[in-house]
Protein backbone atom coordinates (compact mmCIF):
# COMPACT_ATOMS: atom_id res chain seq x y z
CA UNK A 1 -33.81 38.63 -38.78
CA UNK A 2 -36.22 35.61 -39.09
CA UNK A 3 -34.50 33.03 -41.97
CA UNK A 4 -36.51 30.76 -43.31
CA UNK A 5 -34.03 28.44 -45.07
CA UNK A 6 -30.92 27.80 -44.69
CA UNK A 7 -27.86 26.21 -46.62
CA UNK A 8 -25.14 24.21 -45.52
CA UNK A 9 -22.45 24.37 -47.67
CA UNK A 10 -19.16 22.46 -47.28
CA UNK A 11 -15.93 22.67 -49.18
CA UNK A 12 -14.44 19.37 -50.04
CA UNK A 13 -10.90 17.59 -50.98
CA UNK A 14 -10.82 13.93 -49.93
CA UNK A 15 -12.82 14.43 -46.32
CA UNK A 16 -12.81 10.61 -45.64
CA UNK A 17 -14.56 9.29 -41.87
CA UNK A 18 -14.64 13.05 -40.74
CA UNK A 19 -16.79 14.40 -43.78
CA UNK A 20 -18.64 11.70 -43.24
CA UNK A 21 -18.96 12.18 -39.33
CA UNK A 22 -20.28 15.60 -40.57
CA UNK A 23 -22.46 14.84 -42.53
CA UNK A 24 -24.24 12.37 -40.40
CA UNK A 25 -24.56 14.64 -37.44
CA UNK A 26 -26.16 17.50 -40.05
CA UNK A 27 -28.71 14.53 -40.81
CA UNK A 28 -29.49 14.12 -37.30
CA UNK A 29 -30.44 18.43 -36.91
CA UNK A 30 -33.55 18.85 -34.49
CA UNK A 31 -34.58 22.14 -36.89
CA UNK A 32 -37.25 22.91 -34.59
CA UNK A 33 -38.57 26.01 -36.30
CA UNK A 34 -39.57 23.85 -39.62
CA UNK A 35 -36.85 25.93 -42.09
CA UNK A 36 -36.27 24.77 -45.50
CA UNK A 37 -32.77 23.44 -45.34
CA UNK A 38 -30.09 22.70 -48.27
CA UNK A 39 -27.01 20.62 -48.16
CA UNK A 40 -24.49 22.16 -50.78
CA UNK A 41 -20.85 20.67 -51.22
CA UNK A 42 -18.00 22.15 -53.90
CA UNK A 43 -15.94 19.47 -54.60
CA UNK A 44 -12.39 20.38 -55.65
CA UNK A 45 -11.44 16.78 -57.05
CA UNK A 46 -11.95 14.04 -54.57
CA UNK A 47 -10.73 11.01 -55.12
CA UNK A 48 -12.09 8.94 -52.19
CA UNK A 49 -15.64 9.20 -53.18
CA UNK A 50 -16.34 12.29 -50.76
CA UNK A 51 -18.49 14.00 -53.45
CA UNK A 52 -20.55 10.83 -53.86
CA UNK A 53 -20.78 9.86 -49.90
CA UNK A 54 -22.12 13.60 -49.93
CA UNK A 55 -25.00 13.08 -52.98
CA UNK A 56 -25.84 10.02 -50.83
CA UNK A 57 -26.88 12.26 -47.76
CA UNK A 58 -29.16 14.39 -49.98
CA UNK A 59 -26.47 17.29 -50.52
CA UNK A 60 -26.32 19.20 -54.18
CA UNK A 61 -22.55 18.86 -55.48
CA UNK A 62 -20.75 21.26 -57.51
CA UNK A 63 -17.42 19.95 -58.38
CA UNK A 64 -14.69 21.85 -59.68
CA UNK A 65 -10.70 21.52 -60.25
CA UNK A 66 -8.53 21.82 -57.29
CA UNK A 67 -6.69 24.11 -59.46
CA UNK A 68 -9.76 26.23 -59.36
CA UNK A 69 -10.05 26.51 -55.23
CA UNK A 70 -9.13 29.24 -53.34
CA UNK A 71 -11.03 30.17 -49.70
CA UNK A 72 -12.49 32.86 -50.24
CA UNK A 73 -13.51 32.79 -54.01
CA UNK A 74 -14.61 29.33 -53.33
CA UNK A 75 -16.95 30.21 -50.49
CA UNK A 76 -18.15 33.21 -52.36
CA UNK A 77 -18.92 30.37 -55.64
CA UNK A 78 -21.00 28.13 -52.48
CA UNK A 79 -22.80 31.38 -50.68
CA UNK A 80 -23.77 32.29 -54.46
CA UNK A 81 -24.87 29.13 -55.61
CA UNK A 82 -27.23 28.41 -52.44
CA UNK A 83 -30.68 28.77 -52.15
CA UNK A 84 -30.90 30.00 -48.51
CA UNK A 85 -31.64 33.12 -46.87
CA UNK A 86 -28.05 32.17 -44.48
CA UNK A 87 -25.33 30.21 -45.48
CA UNK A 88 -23.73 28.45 -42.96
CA UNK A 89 -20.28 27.20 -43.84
CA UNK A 90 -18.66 23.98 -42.27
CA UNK A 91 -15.19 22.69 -43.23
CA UNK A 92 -15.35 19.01 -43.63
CA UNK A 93 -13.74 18.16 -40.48
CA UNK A 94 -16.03 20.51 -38.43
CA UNK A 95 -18.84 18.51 -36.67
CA UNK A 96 -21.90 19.80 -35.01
CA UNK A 97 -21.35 18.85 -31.63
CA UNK A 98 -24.98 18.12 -31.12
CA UNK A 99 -28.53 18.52 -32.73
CA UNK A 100 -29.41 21.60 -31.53
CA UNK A 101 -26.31 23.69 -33.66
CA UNK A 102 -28.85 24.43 -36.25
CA UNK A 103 -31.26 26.00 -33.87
CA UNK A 104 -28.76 28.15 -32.50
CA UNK A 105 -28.04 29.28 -35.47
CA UNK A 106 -31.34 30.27 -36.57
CA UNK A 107 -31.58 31.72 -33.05
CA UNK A 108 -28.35 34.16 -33.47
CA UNK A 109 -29.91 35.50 -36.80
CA UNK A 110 -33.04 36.48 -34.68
CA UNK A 111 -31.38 38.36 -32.69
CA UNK A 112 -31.78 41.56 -34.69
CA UNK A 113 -32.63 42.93 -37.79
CA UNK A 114 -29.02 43.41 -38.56
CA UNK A 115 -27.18 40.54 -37.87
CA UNK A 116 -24.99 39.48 -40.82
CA UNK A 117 -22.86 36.74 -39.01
CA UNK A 118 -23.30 33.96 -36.41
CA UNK A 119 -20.60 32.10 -35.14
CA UNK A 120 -19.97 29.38 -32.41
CA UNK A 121 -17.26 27.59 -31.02
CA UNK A 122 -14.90 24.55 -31.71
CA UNK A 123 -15.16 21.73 -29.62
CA UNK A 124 -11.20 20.16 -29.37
CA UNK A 125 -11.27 16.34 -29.78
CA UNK A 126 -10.20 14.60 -27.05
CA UNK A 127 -7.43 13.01 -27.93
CA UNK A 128 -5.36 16.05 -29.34
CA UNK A 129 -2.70 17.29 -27.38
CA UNK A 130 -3.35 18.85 -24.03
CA UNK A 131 -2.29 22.54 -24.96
CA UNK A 132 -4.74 21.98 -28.40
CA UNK A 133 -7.45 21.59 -26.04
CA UNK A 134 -6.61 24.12 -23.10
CA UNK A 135 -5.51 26.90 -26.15
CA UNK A 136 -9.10 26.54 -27.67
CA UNK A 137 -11.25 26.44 -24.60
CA UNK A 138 -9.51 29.44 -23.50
CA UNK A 139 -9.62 31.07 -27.17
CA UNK A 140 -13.87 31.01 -27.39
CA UNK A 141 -13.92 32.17 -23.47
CA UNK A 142 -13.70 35.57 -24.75
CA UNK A 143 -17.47 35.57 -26.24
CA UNK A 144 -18.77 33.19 -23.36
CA UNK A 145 -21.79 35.10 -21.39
CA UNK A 146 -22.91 32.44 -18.85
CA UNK A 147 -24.27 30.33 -21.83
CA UNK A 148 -26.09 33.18 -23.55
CA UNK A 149 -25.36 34.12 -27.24
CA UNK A 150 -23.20 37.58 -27.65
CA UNK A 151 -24.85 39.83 -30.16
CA UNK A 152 -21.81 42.74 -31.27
CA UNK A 153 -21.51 45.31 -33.20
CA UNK A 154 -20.30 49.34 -33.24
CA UNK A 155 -22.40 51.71 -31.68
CA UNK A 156 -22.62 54.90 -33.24
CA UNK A 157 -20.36 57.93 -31.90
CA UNK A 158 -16.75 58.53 -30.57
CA UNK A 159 -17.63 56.37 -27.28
CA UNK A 160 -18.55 53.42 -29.97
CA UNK A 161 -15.86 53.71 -31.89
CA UNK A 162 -12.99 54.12 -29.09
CA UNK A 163 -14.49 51.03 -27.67
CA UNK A 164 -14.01 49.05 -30.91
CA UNK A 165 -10.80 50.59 -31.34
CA UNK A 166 -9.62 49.14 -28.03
CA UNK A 167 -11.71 45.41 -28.30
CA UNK A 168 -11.15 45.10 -32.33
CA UNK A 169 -9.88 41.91 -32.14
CA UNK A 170 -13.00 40.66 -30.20
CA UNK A 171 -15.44 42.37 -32.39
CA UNK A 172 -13.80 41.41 -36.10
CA UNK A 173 -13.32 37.67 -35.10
CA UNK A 174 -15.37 35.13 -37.20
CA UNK A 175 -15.08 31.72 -38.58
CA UNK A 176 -15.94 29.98 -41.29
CA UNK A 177 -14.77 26.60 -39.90
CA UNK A 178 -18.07 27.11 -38.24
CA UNK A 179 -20.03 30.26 -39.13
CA UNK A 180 -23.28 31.68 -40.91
CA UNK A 181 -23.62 34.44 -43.32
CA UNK A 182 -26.68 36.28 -43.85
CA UNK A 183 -27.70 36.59 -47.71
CA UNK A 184 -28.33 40.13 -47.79
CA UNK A 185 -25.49 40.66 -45.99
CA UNK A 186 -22.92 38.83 -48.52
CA UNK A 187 -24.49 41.08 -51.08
CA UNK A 188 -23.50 44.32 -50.03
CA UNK A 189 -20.12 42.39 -48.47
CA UNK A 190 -18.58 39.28 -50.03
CA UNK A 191 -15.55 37.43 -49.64
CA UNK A 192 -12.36 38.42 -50.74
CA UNK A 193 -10.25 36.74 -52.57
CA UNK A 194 -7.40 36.41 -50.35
CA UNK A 195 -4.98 33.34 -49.93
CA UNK A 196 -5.68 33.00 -46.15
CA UNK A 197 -7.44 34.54 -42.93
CA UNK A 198 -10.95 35.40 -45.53
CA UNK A 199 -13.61 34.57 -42.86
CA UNK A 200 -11.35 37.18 -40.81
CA UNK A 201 -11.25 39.90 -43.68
CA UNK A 202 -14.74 39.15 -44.12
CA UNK A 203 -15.69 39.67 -40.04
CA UNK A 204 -13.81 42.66 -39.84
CA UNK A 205 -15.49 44.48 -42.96
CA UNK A 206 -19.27 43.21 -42.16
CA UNK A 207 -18.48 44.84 -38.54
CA UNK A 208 -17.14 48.01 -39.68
CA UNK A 209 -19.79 48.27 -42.59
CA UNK A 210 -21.85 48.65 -39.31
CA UNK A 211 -23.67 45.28 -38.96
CA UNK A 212 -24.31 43.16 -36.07
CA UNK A 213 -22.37 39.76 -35.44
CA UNK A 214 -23.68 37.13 -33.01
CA UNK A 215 -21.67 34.62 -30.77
CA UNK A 216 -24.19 31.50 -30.11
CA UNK A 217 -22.05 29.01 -27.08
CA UNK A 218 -24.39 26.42 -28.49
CA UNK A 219 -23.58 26.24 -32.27
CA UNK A 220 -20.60 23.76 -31.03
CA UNK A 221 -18.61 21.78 -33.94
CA UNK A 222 -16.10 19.22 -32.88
CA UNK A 223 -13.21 20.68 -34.68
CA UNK A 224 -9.05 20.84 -34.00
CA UNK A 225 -5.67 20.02 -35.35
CA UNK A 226 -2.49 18.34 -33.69
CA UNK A 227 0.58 18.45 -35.76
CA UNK A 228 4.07 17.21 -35.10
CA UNK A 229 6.13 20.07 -33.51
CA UNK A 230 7.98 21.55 -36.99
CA UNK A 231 3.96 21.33 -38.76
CA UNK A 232 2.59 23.58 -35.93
CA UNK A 233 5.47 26.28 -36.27
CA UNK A 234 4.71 26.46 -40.19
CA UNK A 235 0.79 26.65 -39.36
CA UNK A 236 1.22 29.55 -37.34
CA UNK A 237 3.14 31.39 -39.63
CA UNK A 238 0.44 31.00 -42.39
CA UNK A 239 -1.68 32.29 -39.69
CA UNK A 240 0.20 35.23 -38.82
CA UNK A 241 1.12 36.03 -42.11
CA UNK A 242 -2.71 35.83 -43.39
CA UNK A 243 -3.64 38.02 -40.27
CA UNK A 244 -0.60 40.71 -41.62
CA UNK A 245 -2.32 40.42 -44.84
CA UNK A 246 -5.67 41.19 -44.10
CA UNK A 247 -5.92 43.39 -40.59
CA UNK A 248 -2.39 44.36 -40.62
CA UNK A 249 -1.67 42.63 -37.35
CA UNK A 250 2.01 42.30 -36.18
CA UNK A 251 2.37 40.17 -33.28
CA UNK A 252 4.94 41.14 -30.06
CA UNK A 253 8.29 39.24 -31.03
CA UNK A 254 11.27 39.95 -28.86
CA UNK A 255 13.27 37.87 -26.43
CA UNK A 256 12.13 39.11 -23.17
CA UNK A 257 8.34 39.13 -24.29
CA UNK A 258 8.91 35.78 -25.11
CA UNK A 259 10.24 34.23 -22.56
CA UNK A 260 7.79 35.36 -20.65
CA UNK A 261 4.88 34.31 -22.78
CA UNK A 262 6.38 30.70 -23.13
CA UNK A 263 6.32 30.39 -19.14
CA UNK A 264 3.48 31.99 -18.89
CA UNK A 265 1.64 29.64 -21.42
CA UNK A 266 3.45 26.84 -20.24
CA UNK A 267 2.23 27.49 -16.55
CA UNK A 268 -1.81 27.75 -17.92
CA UNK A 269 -0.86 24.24 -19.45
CA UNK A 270 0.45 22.76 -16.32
CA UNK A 271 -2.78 24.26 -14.42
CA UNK A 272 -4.87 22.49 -17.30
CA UNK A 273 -3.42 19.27 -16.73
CA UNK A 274 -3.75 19.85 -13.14
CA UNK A 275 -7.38 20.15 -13.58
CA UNK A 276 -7.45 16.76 -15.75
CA UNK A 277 -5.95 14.83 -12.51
CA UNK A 278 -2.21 14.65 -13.55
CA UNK A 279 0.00 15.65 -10.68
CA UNK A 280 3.43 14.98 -10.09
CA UNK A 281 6.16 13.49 -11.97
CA UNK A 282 3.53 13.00 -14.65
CA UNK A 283 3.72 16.81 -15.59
CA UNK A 284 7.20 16.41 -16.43
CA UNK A 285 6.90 15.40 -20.09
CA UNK A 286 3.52 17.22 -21.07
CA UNK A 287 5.07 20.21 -19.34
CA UNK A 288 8.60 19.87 -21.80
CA UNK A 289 6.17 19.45 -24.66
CA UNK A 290 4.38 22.56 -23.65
CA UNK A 291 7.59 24.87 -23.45
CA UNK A 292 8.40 23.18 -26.66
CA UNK A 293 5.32 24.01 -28.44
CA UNK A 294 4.74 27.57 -27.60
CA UNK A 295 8.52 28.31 -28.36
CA UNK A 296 7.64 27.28 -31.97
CA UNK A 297 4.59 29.02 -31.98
CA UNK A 298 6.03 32.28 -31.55
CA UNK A 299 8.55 31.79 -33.70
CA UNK A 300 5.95 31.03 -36.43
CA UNK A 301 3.90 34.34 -35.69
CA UNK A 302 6.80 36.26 -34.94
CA UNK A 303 7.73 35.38 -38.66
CA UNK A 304 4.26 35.13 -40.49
CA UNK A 305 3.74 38.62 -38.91
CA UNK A 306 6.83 39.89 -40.33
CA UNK A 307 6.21 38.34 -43.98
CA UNK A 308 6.46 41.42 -45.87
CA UNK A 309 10.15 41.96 -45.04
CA UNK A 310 11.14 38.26 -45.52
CA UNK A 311 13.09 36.84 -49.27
CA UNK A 312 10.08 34.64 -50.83
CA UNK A 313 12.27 31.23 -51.32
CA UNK A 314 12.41 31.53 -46.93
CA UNK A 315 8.20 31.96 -46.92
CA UNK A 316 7.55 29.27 -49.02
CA UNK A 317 10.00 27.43 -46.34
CA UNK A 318 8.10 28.32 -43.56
CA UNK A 319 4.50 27.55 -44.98
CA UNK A 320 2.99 24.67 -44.39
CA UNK A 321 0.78 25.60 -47.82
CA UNK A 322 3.66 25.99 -49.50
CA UNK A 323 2.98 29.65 -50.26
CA UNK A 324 5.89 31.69 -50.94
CA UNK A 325 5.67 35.67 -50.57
CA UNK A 326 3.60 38.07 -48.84
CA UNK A 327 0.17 39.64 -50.58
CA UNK A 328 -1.56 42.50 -48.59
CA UNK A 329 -5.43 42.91 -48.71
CA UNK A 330 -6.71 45.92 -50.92
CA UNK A 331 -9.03 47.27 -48.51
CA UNK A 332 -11.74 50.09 -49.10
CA UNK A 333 -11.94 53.25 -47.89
CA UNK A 334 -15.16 52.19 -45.64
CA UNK A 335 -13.19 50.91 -42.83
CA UNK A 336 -12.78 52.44 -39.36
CA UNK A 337 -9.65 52.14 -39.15
């Protein structure tokens, strides 16, 4: 698919220096094939003068209530209100890691005729904790193909499908922290309106609707959290809950299979910081704060997974949204599985 323009669009709530880090590097976009580009923000009530510092880099603003956002029905508002033939979709602390991320992305639509959604991956800052950064290297090793983009999708027949089947989790993955969305595509597929996990929804129905999805390594944003310990245990559970929600993923929980994913994780941590120079008594703390981290992490998506059978005053607990209760995904009859 050849696009000819494309739109940026950004959602927006008080994005301070990292909106603006954003929107500098989208200024700075080599855009070597000469495409029409558009710089679209929905503001959901700023009050740091994000939605002007965003009119002042050229971008059209639509602002609405906060009361009025929700992920995917906001996206959905963006992808319908832009003028492209794509949308690609930042969030406001997502930063093209260079000036060649909008090439690549008008490089994964060419790909084929029938590719609905490019993708690339997040770049951890440097200063976020060492198992932030080893956790998301590792994470976007799964697409990596010695630099080249990945183009998937479902090949027709029982061979096709038994392969998807067995890799789904590799073929439904997408992002919208950094991810494009083919026009024509979003037609026949939009958004759902789902509290969480609705670039994931959205990646698993264009793949099983039978279109292709690209991986490009080079459409890099600079992009991760770091939370204090208790924060990171409550993000993963709105994770885990969101993925029960909308692929009906429940994650391994037991004490054995625990264990021995907290030492295992902890050990690809050590190796990490091995690999950054630090030897010696200097792995002692990092490696505590490992153990420490991953123990909370599971207990987060051993819960989040395990929503639905949880009273609602104990989800809104765990969230870190707040969000109390558990709300499954009305899916159509269309999918694979």
């Amino acid at each position: 698919m050849t696009i000819e323009s494309l739109t940026v669009a950004i959602p927006v709530l008080n994005g301070g220096q990292m909106l603006a880090d954003t929107l500098d590097s989208l200024g700075g976009q080599q855009n070597r094939a000469g495409i029409s580009l558009e710089l679209l923000v929905v503001d959901s009530g700023s009050d740091d003068g994000s939605a002007e510092l965003a009119e002042a880099h050229g971008a059209r603003v639509i602002r609405i209530d906060k009361s009025e956002f929700s992920h995917g029905g906001t996206r959905n508002m963006a992808v319908a209100e832009a003028k492209g033939d794509a949308v690609a979709v930042l969030t406001q602390d997502a930063t093209p890691a260079h000036d060649g991320w909008l090439d690549a992305i008008v490089e994964g639509f060419a790909l084929a005729d029938d590719v609905a959604l490019v993708f690339g991956p997040h770049l951890p800052r440097p200063e976020h904790s060492h198992f932030v950064r080893r956790e998301m290297a590792d994470h976007f090793k799964t697409w990596e193909r010695d630099g080249e983009p990945l183009l998937q999708r479902v090949e027709a027949g029982p061979a096709g499908l038994e392969k998807y089947r067995l890799r789904a989790g590799e073929y439904r993955f997408f992002s919208d922290v950094n991810g494009a969305v083919a026009r024509w595509a979003w037609e026949r597929v939009p958004y759902r309106e789902v509290p969480y996990a609705e670039d994931q929804l959205l990646g698993r129905e264009m793949i099983e609707a039978g279109f292709a999805k690209v991986y490009h390594p080079r459409m890099a944003v600079v992009h991760s959290h770091d939370y204090p310990p208790l924060k990171f245990m409550k993000r993963y559970f709105d994770e885990y809950r969101g993925l029960r929600e909308v692929l009906d993923y429940t994650p391994p929980f037991g004490i054995r299979s625990s264990l021995r994913t907290i030492i295992g994780l902890t050990r690809s941590d050590r190796r990490f910081l091995r690999g950054e120079g630090i030897t010696g008594t200097g792995l002692i703390a990092p490696t505590v704060r490992s153990a420490r981290h991953h123990a909370l992490r599971l207990v987060g998506e051993g819960l989040g997974g395990r929503a639905d059978r949880l009273p609602a005053r104990l989800t809104k607990t765990m969230s870190l949204e707040g969000r109390a209760g558990f709300a499954p995904a009305k899916l159509p009859d269309r999918l694979l599985n």
